[in-house]
PDB file of N, CA and C in Angstrom:
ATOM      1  N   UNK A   1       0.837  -1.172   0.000  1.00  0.00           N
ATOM      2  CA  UNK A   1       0.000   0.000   0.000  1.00  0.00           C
ATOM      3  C   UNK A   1       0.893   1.251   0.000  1.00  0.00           C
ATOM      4  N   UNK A   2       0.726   2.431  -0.608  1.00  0.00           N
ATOM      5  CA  UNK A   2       1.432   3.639  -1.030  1.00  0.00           C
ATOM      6  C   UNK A   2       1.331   4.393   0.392  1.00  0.00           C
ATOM      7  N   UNK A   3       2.079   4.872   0.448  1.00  0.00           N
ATOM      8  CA  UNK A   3       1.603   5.991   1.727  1.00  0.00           C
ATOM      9  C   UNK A   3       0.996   7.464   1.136  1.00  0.00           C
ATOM     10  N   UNK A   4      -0.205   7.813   1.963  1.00  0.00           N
ATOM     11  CA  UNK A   4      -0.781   8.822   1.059  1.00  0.00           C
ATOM     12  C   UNK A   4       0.164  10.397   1.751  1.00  0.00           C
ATOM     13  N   UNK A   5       0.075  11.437   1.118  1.00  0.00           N
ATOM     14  CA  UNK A   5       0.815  12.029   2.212  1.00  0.00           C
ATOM     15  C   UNK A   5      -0.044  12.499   3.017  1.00  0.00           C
ATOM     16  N   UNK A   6       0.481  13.804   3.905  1.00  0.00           N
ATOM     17  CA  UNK A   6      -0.319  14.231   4.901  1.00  0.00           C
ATOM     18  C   UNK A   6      -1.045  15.611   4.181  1.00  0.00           C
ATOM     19  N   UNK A   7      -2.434  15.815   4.755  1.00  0.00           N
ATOM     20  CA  UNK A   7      -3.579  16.669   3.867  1.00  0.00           C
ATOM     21  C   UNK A   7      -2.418  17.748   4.390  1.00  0.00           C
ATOM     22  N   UNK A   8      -2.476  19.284   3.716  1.00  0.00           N
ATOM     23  CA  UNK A   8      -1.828  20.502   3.889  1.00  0.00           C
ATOM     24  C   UNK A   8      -2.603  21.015   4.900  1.00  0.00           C
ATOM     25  N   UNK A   9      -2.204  22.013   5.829  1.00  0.00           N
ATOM     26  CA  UNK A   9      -2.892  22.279   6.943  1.00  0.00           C
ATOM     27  C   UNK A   9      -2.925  24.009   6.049  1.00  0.00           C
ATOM     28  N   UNK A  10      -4.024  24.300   6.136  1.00  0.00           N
ATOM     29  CA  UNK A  10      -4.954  25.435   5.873  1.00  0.00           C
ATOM     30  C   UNK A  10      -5.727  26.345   6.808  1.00  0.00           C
ATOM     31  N   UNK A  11      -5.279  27.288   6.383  1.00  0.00           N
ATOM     32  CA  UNK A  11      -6.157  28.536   7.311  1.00  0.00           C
ATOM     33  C   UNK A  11      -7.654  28.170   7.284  1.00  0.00           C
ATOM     34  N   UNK A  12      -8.465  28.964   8.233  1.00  0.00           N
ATOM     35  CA  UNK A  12      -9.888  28.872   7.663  1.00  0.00           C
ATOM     36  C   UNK A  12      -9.439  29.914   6.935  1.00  0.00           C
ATOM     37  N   UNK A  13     -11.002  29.823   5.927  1.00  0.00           N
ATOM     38  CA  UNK A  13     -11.166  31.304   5.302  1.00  0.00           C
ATOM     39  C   UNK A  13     -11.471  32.931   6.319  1.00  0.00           C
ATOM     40  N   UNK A  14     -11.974  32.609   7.174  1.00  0.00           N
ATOM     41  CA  UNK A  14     -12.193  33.735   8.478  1.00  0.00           C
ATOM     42  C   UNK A  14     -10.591  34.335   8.848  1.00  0.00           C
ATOM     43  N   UNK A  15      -9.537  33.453   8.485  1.00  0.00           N
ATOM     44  CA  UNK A  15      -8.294  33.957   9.070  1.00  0.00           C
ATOM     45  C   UNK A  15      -7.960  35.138   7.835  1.00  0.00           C
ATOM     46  N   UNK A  16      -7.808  34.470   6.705  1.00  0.00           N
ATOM     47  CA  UNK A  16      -7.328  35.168   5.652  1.00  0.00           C
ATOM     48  C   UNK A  16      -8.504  36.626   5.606  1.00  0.00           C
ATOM     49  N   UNK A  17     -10.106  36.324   5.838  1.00  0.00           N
ATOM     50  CA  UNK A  17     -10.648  37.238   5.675  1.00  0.00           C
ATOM     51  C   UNK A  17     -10.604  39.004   6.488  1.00  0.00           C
ATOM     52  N   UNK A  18     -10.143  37.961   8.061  1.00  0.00           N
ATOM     53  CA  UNK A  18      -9.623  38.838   9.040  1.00  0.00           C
ATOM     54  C   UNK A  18      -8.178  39.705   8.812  1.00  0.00           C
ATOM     55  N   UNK A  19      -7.331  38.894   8.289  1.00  0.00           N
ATOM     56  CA  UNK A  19      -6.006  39.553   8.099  1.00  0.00           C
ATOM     57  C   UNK A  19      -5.776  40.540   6.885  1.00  0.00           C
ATOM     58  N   UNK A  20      -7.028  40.378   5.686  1.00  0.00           N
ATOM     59  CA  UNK A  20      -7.094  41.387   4.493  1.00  0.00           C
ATOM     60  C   UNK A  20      -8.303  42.765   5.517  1.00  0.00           C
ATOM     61  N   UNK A  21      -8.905  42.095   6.037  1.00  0.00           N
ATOM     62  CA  UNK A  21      -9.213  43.640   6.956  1.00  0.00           C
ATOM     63  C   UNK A  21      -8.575  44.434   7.335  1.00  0.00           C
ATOM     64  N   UNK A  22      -7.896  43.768   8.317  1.00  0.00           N
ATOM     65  CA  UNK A  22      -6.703  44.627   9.063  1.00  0.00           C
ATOM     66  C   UNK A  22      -5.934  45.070   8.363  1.00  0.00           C
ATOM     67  N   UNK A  23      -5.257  44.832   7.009  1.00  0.00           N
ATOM     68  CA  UNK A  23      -4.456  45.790   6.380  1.00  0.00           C
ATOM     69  C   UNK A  23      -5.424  46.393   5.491  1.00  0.00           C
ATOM     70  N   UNK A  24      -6.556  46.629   4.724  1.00  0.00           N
ATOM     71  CA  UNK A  24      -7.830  47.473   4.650  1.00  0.00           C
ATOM     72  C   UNK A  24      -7.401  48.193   5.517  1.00  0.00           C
ATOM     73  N   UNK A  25      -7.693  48.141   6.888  1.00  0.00           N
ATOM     74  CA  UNK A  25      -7.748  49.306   8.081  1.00  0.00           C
ATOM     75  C   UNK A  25      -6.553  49.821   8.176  1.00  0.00           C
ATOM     76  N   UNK A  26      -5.268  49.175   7.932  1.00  0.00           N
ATOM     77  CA  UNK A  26      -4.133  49.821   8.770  1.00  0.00           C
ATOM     78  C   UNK A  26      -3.867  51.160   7.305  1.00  0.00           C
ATOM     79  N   UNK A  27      -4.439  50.348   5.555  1.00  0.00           N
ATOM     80  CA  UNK A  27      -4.192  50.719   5.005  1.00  0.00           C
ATOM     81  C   UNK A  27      -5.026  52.569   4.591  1.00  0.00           C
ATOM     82  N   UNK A  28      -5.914  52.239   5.509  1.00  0.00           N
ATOM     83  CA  UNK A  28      -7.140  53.524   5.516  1.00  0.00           C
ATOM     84  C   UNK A  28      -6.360  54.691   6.128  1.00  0.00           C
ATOM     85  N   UNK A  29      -5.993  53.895   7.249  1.00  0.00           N
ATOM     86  CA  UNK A  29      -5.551  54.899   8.374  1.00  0.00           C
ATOM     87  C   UNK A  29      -4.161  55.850   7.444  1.00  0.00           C
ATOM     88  N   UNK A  30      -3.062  54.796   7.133  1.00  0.00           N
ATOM     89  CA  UNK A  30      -2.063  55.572   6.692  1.00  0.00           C
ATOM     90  C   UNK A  30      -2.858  56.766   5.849  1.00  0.00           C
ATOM     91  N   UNK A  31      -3.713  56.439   4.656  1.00  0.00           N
ATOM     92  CA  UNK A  31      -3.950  56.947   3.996  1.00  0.00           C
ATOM     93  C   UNK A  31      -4.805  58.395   4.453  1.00  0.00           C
ATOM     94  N   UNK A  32      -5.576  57.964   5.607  1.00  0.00           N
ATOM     95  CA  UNK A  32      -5.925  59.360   6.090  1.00  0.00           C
ATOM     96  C   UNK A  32      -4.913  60.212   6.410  1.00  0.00           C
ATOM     97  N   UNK A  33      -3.809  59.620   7.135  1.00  0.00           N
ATOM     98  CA  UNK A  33      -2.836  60.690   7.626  1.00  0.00           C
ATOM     99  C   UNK A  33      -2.197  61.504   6.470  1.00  0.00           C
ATOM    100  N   UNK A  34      -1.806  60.692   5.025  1.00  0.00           N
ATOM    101  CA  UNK A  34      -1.382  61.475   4.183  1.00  0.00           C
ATOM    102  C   UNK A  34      -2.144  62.400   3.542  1.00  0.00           C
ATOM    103  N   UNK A  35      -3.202  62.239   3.568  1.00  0.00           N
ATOM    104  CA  UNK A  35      -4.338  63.400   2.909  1.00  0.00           C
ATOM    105  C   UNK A  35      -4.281  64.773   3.977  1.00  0.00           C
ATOM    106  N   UNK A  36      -4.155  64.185   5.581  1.00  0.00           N
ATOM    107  CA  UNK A  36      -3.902  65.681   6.373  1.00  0.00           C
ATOM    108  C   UNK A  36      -2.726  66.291   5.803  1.00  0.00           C
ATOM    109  N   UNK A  37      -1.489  65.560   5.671  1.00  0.00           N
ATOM    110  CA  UNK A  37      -0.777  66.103   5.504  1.00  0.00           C
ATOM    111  C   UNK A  37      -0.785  66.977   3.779  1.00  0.00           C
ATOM    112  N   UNK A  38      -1.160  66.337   3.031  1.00  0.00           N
ATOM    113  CA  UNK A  38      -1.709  66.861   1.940  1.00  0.00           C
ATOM    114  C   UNK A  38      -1.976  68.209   1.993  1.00  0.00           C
ATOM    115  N   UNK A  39      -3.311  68.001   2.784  1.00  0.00           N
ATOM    116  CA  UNK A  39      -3.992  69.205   3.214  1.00  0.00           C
ATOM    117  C   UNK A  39      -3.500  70.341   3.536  1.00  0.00           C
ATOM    118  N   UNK A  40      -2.507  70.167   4.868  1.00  0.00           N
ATOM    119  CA  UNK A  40      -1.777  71.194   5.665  1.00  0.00           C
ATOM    120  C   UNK A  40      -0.619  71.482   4.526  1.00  0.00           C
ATOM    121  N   UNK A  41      -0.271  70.764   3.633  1.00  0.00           N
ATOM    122  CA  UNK A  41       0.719  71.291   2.623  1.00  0.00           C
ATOM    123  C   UNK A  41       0.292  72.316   1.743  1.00  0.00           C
ATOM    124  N   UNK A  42      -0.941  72.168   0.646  1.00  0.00           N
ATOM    125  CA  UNK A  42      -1.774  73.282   0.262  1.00  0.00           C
ATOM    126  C   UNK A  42      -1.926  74.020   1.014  1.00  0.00           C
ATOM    127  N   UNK A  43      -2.451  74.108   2.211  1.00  0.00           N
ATOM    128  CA  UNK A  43      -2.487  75.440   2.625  1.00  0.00           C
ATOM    129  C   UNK A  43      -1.722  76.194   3.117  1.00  0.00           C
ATOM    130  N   UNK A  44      -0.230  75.449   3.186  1.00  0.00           N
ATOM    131  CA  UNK A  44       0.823  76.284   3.540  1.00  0.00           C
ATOM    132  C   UNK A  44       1.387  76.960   2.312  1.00  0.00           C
ATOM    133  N   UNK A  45       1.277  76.152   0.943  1.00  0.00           N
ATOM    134  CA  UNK A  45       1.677  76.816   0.131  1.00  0.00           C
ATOM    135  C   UNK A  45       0.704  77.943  -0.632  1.00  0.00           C
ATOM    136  N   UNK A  46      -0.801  77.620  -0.412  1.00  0.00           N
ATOM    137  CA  UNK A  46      -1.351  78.868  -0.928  1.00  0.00           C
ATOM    138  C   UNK A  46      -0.912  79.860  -0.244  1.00  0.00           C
ATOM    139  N   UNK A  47      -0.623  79.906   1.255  1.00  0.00           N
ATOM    140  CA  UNK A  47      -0.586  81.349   2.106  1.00  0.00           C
ATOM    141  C   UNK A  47       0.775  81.472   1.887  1.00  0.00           C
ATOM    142  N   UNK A  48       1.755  80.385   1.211  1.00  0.00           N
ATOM    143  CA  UNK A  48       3.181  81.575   0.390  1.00  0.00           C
ATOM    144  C   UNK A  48       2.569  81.959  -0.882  1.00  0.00           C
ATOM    145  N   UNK A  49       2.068  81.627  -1.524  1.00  0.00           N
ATOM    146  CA  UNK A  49       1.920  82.252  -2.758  1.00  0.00           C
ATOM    147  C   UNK A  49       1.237  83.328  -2.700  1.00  0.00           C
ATOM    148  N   UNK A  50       0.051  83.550  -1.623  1.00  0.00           N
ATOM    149  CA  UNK A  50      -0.288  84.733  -1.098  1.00  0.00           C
ATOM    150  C   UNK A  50       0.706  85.809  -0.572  1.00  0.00           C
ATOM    151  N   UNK A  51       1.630  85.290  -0.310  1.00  0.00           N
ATOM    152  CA  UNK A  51       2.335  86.339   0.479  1.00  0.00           C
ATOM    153  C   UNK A  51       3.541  86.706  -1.105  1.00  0.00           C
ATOM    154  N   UNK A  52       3.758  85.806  -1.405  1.00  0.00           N
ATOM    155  CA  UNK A  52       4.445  86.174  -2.618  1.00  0.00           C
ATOM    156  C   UNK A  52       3.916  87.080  -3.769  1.00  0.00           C
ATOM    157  N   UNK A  53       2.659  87.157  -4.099  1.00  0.00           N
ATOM    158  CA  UNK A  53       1.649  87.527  -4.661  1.00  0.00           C
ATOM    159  C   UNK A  53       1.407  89.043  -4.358  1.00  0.00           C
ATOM    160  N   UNK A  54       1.544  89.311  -3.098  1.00  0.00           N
ATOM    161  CA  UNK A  54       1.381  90.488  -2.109  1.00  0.00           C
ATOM    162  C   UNK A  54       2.870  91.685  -2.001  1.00  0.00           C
ATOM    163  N   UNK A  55       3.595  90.660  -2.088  1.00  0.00           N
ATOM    164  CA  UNK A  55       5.081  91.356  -2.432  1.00  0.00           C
ATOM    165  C   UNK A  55       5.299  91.870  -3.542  1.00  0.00           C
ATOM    166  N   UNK A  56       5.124  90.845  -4.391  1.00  0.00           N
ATOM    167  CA  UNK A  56       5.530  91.116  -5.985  1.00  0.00           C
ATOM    168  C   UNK A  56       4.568  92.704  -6.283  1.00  0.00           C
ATOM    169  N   UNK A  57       3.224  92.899  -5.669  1.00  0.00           N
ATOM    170  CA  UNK A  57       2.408  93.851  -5.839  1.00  0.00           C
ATOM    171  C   UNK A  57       2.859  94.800  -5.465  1.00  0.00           C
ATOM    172  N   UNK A  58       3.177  94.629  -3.902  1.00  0.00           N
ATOM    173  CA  UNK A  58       3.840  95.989  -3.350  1.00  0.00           C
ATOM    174  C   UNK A  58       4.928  96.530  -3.752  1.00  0.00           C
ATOM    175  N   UNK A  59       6.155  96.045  -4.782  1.00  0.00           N
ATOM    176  CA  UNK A  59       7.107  96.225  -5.325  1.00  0.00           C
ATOM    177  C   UNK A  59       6.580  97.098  -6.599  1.00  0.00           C
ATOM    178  N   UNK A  60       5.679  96.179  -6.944  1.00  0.00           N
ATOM    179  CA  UNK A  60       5.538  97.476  -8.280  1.00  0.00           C
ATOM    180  C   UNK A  60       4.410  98.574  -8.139  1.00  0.00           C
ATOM    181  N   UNK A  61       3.914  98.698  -6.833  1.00  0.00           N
ATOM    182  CA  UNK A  61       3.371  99.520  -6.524  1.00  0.00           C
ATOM    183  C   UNK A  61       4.428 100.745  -6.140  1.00  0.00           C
ATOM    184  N   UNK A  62       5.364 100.042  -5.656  1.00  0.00           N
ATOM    185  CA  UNK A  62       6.736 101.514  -4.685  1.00  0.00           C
ATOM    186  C   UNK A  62       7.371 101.490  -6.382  1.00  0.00           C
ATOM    187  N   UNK A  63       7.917 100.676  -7.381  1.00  0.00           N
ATOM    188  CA  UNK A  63       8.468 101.129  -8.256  1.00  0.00           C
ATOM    189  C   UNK A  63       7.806 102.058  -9.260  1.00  0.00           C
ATOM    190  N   UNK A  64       6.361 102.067  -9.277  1.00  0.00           N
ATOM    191  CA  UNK A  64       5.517 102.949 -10.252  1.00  0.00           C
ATOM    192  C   UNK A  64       5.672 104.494  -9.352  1.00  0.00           C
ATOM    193  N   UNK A  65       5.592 103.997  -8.069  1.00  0.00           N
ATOM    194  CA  UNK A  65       5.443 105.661  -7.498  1.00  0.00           C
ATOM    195  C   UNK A  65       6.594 106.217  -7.392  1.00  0.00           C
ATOM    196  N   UNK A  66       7.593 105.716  -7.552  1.00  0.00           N
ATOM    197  CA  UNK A  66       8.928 106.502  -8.052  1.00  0.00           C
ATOM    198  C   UNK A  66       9.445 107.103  -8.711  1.00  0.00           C
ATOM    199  N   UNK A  67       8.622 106.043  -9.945  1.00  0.00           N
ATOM    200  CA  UNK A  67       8.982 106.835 -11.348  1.00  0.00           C
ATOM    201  C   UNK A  67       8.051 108.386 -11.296  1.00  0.00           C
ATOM    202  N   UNK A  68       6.802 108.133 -10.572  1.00  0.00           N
ATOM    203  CA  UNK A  68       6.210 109.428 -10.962  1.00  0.00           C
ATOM    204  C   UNK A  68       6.660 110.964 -10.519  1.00  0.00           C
ATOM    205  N   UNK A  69       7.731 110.581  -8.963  1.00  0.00           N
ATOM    206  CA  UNK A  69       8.172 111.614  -8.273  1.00  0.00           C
ATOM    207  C   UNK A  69       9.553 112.053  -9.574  1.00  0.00           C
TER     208      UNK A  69
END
């Protein structure tokens, strides 16, 4: 008689289903944090471009009134 081998030992499906959650979740989470940071990046760079925007103005505001004196 052959020897049969031994059956493969297998997860349930509940394990695998549980462990694609948890990186789902861990994968949510990272992803929220990069969108804050996202976030807080736009708005740091609109309020330089505001301020850059504001300069560049006031420069040719003092260079026009120079020329006129």
């Amino acid at each position: 008689m052959a020897e049969e081998p031994a059956p493969e030992v297998t997860r349930p499906v509940s394990d695998d289903v549980q462990r694609i959650r948890t990186t789902l979740a861990d994968d949510a989470i990272t992803a929220r944090r990069a969108l804050e940071r996202l976030r807080l990046a736009r708005v740091i760079i609109a309020a330089l471009a505001q301020v850059v925007i504001a300069f560049v103005a006031w420069r040719i505001w003092v260079w026009r009134r120079r020329r006129r004196q």
